[in-house]
N, C-alpha and C. Protein backbone atom coordinates (compact mmCIF):
# COMPACT_ATOMS: atom_id res chain seq x y z
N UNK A 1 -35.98 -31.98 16.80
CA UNK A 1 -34.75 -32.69 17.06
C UNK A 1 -34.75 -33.97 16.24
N UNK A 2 -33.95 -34.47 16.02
CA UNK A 2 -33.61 -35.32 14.57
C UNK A 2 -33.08 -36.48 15.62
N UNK A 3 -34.44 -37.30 15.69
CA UNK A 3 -33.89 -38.34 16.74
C UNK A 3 -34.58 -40.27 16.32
N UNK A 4 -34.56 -41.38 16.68
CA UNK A 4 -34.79 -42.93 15.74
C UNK A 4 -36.09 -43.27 16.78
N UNK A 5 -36.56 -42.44 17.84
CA UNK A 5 -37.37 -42.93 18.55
C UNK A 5 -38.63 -43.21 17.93
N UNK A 6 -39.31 -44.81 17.88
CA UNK A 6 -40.69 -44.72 17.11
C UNK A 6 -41.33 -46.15 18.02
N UNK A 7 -42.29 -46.19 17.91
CA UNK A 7 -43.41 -47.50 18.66
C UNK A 7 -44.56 -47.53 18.03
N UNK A 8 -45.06 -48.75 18.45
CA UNK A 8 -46.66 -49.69 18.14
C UNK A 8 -47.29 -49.63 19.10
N UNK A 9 -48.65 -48.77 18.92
CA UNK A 9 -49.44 -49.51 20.19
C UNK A 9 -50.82 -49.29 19.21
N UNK A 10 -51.53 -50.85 19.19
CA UNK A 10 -52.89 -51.13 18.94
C UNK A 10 -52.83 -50.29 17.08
N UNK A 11 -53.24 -49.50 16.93
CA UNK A 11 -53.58 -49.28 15.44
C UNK A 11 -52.72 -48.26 14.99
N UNK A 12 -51.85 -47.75 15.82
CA UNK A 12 -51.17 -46.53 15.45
C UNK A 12 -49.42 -46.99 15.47
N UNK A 13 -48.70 -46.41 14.83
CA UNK A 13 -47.18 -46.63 14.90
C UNK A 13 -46.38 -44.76 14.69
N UNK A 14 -46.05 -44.81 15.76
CA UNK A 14 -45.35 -43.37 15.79
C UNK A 14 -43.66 -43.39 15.35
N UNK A 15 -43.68 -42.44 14.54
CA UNK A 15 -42.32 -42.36 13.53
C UNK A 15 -41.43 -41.47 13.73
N UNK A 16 -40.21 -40.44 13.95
CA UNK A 16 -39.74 -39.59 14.05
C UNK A 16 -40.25 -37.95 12.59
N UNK A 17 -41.30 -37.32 12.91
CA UNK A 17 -41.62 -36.23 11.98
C UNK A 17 -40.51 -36.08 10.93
N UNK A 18 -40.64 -36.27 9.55
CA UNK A 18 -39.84 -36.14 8.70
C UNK A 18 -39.93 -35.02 8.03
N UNK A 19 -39.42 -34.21 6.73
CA UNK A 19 -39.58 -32.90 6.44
C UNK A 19 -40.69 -33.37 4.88
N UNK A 20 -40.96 -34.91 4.70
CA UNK A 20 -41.91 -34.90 3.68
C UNK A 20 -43.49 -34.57 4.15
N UNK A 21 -43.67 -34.79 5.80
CA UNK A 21 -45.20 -34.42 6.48
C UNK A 21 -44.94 -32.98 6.58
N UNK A 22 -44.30 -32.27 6.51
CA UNK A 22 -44.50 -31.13 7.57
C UNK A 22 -46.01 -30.16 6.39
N UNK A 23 -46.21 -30.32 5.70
CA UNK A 23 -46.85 -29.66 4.86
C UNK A 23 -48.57 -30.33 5.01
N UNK A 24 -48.30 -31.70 5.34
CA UNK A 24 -49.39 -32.19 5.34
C UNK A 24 -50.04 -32.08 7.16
N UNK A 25 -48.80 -31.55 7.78
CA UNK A 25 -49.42 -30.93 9.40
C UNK A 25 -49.98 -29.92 9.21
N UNK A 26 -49.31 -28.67 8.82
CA UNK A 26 -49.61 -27.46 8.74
C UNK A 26 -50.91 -27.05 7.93
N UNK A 27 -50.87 -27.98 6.92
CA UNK A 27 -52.44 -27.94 6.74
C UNK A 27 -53.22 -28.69 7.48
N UNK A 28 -53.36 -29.63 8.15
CA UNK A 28 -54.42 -30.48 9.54
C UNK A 28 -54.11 -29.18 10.60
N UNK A 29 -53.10 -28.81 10.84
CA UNK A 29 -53.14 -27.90 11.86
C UNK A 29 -53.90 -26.56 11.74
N UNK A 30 -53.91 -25.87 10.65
CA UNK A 30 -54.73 -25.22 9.94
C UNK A 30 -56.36 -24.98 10.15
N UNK A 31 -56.74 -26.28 10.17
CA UNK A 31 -57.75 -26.54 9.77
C UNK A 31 -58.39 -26.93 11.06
N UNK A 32 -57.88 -27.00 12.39
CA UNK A 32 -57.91 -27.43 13.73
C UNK A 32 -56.98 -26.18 14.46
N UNK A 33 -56.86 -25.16 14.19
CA UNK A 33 -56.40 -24.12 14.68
C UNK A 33 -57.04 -23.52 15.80
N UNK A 34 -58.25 -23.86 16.29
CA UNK A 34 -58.59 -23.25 17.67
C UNK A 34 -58.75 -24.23 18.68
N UNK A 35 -58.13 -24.97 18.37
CA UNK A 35 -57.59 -26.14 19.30
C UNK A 35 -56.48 -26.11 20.15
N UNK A 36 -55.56 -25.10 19.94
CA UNK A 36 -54.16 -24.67 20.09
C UNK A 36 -53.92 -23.32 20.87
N UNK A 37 -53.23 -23.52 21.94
CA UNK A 37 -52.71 -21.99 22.48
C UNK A 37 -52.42 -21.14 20.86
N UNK A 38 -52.04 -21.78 20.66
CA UNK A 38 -51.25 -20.73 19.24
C UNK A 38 -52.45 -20.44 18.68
N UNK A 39 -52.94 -19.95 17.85
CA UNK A 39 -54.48 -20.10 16.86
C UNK A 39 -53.64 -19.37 15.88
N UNK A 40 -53.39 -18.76 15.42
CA UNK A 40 -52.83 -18.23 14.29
C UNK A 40 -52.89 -19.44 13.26
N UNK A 41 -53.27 -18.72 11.98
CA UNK A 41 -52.77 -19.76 10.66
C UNK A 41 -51.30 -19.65 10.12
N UNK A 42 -51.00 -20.69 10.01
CA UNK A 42 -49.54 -20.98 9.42
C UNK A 42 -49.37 -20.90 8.17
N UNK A 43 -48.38 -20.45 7.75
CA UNK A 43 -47.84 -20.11 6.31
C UNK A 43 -46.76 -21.24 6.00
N UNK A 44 -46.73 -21.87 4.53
CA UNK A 44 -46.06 -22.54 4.15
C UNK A 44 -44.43 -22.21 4.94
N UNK A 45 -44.42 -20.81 4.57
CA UNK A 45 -42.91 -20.45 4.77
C UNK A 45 -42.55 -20.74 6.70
N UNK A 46 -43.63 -20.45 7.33
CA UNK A 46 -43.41 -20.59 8.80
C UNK A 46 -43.36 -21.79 9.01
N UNK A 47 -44.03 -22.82 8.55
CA UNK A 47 -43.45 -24.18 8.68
C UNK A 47 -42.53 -24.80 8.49
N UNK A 48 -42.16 -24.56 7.35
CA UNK A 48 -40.68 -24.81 6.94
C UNK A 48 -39.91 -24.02 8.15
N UNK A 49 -39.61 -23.18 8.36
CA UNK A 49 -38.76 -22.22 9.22
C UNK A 49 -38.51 -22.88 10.62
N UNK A 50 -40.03 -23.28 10.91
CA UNK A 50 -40.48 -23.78 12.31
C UNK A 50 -39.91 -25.40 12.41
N UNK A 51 -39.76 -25.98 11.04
CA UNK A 51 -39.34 -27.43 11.14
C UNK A 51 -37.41 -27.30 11.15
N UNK A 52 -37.11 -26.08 10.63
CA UNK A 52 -35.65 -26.58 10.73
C UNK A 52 -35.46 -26.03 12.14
N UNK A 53 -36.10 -24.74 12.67
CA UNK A 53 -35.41 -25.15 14.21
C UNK A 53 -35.89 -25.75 14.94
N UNK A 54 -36.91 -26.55 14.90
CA UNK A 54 -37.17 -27.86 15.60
C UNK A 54 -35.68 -28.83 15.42
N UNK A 55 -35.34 -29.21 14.32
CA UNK A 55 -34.47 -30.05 14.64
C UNK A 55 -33.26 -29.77 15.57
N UNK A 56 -33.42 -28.62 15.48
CA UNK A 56 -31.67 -27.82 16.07
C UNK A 56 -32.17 -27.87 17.72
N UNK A 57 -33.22 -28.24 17.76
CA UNK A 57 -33.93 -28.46 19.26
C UNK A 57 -33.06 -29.82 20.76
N UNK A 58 -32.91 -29.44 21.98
CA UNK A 58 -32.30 -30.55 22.32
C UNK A 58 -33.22 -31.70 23.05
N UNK A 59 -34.17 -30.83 23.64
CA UNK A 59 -35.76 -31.86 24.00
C UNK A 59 -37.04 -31.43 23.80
N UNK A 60 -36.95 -31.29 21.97
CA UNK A 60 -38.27 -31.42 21.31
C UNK A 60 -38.46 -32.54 20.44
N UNK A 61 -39.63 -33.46 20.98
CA UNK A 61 -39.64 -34.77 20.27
C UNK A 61 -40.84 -34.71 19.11
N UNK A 62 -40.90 -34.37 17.81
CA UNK A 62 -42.34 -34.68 17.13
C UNK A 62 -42.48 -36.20 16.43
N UNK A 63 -43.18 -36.32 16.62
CA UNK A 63 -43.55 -37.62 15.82
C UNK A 63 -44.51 -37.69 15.11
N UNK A 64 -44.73 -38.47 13.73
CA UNK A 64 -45.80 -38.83 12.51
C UNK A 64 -46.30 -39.70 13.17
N UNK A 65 -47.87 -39.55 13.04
CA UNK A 65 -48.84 -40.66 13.80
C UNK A 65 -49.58 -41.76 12.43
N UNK A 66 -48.94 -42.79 12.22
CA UNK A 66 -49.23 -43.78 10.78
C UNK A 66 -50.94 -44.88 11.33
N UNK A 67 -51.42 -45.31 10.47
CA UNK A 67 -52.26 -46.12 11.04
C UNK A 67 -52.48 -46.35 9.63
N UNK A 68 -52.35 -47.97 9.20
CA UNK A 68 -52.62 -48.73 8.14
C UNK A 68 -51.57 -47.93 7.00
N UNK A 69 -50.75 -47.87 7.87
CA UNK A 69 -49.55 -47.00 6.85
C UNK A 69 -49.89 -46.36 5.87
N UNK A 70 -50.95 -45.11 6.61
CA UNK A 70 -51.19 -43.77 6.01
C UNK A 70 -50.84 -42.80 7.52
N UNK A 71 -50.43 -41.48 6.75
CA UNK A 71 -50.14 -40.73 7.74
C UNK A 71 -51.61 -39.73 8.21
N UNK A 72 -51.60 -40.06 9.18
CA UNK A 72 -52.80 -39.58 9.66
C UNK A 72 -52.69 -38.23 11.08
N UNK A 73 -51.31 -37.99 11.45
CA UNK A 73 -51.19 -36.89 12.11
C UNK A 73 -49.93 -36.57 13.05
N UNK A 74 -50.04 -36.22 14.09
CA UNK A 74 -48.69 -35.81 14.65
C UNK A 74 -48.92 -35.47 16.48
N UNK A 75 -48.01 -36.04 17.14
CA UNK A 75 -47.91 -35.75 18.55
C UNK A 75 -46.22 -35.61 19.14
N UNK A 76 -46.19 -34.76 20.32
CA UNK A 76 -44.92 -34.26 20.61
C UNK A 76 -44.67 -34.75 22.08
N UNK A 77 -43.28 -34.76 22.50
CA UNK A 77 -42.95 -35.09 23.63
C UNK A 77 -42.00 -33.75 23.63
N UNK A 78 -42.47 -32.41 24.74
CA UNK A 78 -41.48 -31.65 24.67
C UNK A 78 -40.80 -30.79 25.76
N UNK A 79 -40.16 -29.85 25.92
CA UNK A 79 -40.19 -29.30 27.49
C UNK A 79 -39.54 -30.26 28.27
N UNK A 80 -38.51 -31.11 27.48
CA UNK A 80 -37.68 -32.11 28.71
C UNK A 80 -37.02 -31.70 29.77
N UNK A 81 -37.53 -31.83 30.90
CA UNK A 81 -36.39 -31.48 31.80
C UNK A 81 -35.82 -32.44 33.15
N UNK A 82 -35.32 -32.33 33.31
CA UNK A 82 -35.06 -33.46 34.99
C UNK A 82 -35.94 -34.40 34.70
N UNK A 83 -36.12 -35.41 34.07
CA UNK A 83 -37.36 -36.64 34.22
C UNK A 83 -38.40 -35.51 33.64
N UNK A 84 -39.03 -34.77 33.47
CA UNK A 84 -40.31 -34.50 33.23
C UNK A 84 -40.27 -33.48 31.60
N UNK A 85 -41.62 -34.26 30.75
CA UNK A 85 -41.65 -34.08 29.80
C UNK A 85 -43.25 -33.61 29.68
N UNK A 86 -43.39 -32.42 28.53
CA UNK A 86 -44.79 -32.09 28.24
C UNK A 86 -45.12 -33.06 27.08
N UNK A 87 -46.44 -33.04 26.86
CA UNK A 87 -47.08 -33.91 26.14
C UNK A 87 -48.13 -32.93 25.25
N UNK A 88 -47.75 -33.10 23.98
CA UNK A 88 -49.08 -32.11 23.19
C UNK A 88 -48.71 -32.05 21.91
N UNK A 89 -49.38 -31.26 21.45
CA UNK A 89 -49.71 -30.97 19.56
C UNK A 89 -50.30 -31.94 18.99
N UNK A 90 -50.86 -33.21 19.92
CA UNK A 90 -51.50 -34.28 19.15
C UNK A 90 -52.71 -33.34 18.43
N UNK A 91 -52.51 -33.56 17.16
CA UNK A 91 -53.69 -33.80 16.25
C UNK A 91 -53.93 -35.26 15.18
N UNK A 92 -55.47 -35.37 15.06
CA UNK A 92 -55.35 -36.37 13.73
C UNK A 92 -56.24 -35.79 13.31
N UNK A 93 -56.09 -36.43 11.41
CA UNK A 93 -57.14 -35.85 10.83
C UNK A 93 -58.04 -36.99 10.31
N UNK A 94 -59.04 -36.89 10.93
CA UNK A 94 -60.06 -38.29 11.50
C UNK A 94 -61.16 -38.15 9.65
N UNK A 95 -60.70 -36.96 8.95
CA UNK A 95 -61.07 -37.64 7.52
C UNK A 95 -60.23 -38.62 7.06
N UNK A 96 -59.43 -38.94 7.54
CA UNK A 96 -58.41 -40.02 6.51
C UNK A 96 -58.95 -41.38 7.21
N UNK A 97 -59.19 -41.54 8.35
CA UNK A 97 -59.73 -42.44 9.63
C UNK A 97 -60.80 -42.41 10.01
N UNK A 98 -61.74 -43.40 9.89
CA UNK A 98 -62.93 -42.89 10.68
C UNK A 98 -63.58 -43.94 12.30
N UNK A 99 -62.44 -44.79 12.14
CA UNK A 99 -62.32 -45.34 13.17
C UNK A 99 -61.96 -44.68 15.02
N UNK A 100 -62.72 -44.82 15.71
CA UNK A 100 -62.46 -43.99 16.88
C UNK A 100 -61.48 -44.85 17.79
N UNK A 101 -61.18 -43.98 18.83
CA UNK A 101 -59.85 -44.24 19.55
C UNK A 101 -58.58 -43.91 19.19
N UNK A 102 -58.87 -43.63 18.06
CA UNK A 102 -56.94 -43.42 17.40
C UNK A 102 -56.21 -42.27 18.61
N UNK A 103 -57.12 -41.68 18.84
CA UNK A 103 -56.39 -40.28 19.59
C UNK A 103 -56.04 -41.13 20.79
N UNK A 104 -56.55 -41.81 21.66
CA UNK A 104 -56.36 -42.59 22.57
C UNK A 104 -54.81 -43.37 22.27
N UNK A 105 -55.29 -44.25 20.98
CA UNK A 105 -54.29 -45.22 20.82
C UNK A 105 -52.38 -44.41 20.81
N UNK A 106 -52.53 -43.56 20.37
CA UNK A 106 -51.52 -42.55 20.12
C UNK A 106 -50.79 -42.13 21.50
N UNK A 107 -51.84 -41.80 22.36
CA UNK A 107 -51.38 -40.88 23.48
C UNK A 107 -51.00 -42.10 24.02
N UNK A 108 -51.55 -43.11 24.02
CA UNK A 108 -50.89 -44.42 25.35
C UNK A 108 -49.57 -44.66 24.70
N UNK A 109 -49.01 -44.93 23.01
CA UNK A 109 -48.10 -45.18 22.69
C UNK A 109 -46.68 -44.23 22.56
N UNK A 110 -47.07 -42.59 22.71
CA UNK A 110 -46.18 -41.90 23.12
C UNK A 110 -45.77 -41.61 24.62
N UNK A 111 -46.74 -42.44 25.46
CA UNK A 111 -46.48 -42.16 26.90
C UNK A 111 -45.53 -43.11 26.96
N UNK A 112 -45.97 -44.59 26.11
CA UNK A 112 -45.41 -45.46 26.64
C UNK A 112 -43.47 -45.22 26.34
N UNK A 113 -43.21 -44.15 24.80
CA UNK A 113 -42.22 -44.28 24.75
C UNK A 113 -41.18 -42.96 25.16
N UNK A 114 -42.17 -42.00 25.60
CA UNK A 114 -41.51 -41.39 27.01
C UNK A 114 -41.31 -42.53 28.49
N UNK A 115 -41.95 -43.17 29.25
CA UNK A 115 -41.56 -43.27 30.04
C UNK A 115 -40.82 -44.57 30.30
N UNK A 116 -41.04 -45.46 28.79
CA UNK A 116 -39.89 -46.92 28.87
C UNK A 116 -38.82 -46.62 27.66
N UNK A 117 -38.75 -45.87 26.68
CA UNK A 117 -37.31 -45.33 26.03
C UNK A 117 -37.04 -44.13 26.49
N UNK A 118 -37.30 -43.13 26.86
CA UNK A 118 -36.79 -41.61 26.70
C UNK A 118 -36.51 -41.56 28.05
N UNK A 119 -36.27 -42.25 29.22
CA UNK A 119 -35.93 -42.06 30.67
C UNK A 119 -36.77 -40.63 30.71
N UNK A 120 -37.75 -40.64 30.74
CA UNK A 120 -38.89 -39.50 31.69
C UNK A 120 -39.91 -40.19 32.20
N UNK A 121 -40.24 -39.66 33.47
CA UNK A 121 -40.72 -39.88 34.80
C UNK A 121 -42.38 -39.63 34.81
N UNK A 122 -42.46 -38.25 34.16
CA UNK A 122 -43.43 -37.48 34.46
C UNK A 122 -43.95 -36.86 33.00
N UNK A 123 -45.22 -36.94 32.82
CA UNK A 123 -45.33 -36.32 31.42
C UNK A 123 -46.65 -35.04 32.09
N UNK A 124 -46.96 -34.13 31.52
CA UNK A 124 -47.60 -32.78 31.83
C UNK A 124 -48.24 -32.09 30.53
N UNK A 125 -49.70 -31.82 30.95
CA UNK A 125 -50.20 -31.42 29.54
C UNK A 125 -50.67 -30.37 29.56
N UNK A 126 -51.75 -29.51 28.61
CA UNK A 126 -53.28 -28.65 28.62
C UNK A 126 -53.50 -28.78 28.17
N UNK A 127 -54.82 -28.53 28.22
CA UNK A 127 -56.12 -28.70 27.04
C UNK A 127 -56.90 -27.60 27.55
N UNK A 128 -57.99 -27.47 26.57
CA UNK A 128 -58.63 -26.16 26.67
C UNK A 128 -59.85 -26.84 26.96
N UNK A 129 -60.48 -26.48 28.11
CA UNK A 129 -61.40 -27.25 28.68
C UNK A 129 -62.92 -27.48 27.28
N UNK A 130 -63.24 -26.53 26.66
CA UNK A 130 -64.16 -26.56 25.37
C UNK A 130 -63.56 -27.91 24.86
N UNK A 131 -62.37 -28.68 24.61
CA UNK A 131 -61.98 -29.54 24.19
C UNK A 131 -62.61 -30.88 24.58
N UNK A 132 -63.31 -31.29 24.64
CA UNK A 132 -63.77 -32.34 25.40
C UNK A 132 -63.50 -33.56 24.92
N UNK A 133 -63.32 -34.12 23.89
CA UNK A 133 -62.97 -35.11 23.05
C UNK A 133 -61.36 -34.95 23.58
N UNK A 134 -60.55 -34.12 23.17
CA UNK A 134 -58.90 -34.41 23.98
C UNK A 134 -59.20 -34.70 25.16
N UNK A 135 -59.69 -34.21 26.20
CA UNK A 135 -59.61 -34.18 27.57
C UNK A 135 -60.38 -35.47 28.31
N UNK A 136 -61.50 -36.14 27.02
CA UNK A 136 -62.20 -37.70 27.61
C UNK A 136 -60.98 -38.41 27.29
N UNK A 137 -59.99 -38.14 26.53
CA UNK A 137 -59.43 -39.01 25.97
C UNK A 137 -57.76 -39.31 26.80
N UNK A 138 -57.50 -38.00 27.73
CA UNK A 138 -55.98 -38.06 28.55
C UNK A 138 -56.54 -38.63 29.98
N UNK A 139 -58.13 -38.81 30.26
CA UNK A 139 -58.52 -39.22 31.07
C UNK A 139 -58.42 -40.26 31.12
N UNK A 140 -59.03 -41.03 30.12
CA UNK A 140 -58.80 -42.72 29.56
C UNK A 140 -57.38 -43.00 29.32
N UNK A 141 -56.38 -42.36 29.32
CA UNK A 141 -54.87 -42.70 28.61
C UNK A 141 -54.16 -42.69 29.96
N UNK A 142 -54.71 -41.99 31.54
CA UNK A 142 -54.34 -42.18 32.60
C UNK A 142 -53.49 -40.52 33.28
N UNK A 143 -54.00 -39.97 32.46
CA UNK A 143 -53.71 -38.86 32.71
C UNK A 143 -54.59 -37.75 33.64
N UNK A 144 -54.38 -36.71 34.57
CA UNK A 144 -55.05 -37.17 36.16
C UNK A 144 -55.07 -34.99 36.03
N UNK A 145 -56.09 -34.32 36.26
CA UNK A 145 -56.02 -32.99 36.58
C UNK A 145 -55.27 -32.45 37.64
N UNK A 146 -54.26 -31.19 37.72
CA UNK A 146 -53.46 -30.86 38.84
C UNK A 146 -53.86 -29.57 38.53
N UNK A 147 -54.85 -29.04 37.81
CA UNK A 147 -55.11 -27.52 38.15
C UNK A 147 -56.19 -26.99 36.65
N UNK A 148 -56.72 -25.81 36.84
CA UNK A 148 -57.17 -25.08 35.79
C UNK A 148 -56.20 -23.63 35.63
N UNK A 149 -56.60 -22.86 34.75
CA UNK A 149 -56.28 -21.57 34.31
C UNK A 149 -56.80 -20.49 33.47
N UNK A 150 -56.46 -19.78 33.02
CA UNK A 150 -57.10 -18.75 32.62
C UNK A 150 -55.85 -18.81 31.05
N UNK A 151 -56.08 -18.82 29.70
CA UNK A 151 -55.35 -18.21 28.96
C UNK A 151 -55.47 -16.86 28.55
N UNK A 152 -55.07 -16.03 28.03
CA UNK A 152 -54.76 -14.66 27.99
C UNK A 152 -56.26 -14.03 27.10
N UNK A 153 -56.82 -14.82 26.71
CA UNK A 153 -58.26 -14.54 26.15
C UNK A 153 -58.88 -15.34 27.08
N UNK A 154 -58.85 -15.18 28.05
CA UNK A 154 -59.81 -16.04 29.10
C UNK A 154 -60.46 -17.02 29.00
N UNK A 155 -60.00 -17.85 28.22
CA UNK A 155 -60.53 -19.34 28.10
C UNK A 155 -59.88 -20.11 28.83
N UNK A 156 -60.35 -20.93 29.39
CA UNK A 156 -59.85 -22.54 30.58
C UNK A 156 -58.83 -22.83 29.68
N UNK A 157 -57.76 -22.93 30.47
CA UNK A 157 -56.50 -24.63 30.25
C UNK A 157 -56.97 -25.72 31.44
N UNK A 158 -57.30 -26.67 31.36
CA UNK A 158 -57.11 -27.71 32.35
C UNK A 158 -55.77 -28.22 32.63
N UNK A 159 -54.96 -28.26 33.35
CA UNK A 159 -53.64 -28.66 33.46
C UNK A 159 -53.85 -30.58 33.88
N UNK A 160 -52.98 -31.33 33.25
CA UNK A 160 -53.45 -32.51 33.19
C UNK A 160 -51.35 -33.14 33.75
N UNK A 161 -51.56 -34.49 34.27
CA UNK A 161 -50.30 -35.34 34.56
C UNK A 161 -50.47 -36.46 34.55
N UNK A 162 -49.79 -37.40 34.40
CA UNK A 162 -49.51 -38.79 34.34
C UNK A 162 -47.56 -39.07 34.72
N UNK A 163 -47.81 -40.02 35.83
CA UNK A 163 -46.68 -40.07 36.36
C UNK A 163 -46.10 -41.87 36.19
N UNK A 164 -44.58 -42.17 35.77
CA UNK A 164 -44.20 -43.59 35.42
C UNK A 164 -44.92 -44.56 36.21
N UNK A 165 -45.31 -45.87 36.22
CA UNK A 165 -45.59 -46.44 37.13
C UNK A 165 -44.16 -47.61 36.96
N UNK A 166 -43.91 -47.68 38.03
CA UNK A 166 -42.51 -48.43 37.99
C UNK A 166 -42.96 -49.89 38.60
């Protein structure tokens, strides 16, 4: 969705996904592919495809994750519904960075601009429990377990929430 929403928090500044990154995701995504319900590798052409109906989207939020104004990765606000929004596709690619926390710094600054610009209430995640670095990290960002699961190759989702504090 083709939208002006962007914020600062600590080392990171989140931008609205433009169509000059999408090439430089799909390869980080690539390359971090069993990180993802999806695992499949992406094809130039599916990205492209996948970025124009993203925009035609009415509550899919992606955003470019910048730090020292280099682009260093991408996180989504998506699944809007009644107040409640999912939270995911964060990746970075920590060769460009070797500074830790960025994943942290990111997730507090897209929470912050779901739940003080985007009027949502409730944000909702997964992670794949093998993930442990995402999952120390939605812990520290205030994000709280409401369940496990099974994905269709029987690996753990941890189901994760964080709710506005008003």
């Amino acid at each position: 969705m083709k939208h002006d929403y962007s914020g600062t928090f600590k080392r990171v500044s989140l931008l609205p996904l433009t169509e000059e990154y999408i090439e430089n995701l799909r390869l980080l995504r690539n390359r971090h592919r069993e990180c993802f319900v999806f695992s499949g590798e992406i094809s130039h052409d599916a990205q492209v495809s996948w970025y124009n109906n993203y925009l035609e989207k009415e509550n899919d939020y992606v955003f470019s994750v910048f730090a020292e104004n280099i682009w260093i990765g991408s996180v989504s606000i998506y699944n809007i519904s009644k107040g409640i929004g999912e939270f995911g596709r964060l990746i970075i690619d920590k060769t460009l960075l070797k500074e830790k926390g960025i994943g942290l710094d990111t997730t507090i600054c897209a929470c912050d601009l779901a739940f003080n610009h985007m009027g949502i209430t409730e944000l909702t995640l997964q992670v794949y429990e093998s993930n442990i670095p995402a999952h120390k990290t939605y812990l520290k960002a205030g994000f709280t377990e409401t369940g496990r699961e099974c994905d269709s190759n029987g690996k753990t989702l941890i189901n994760m929430a964080i709710k506005k504090h008003f």
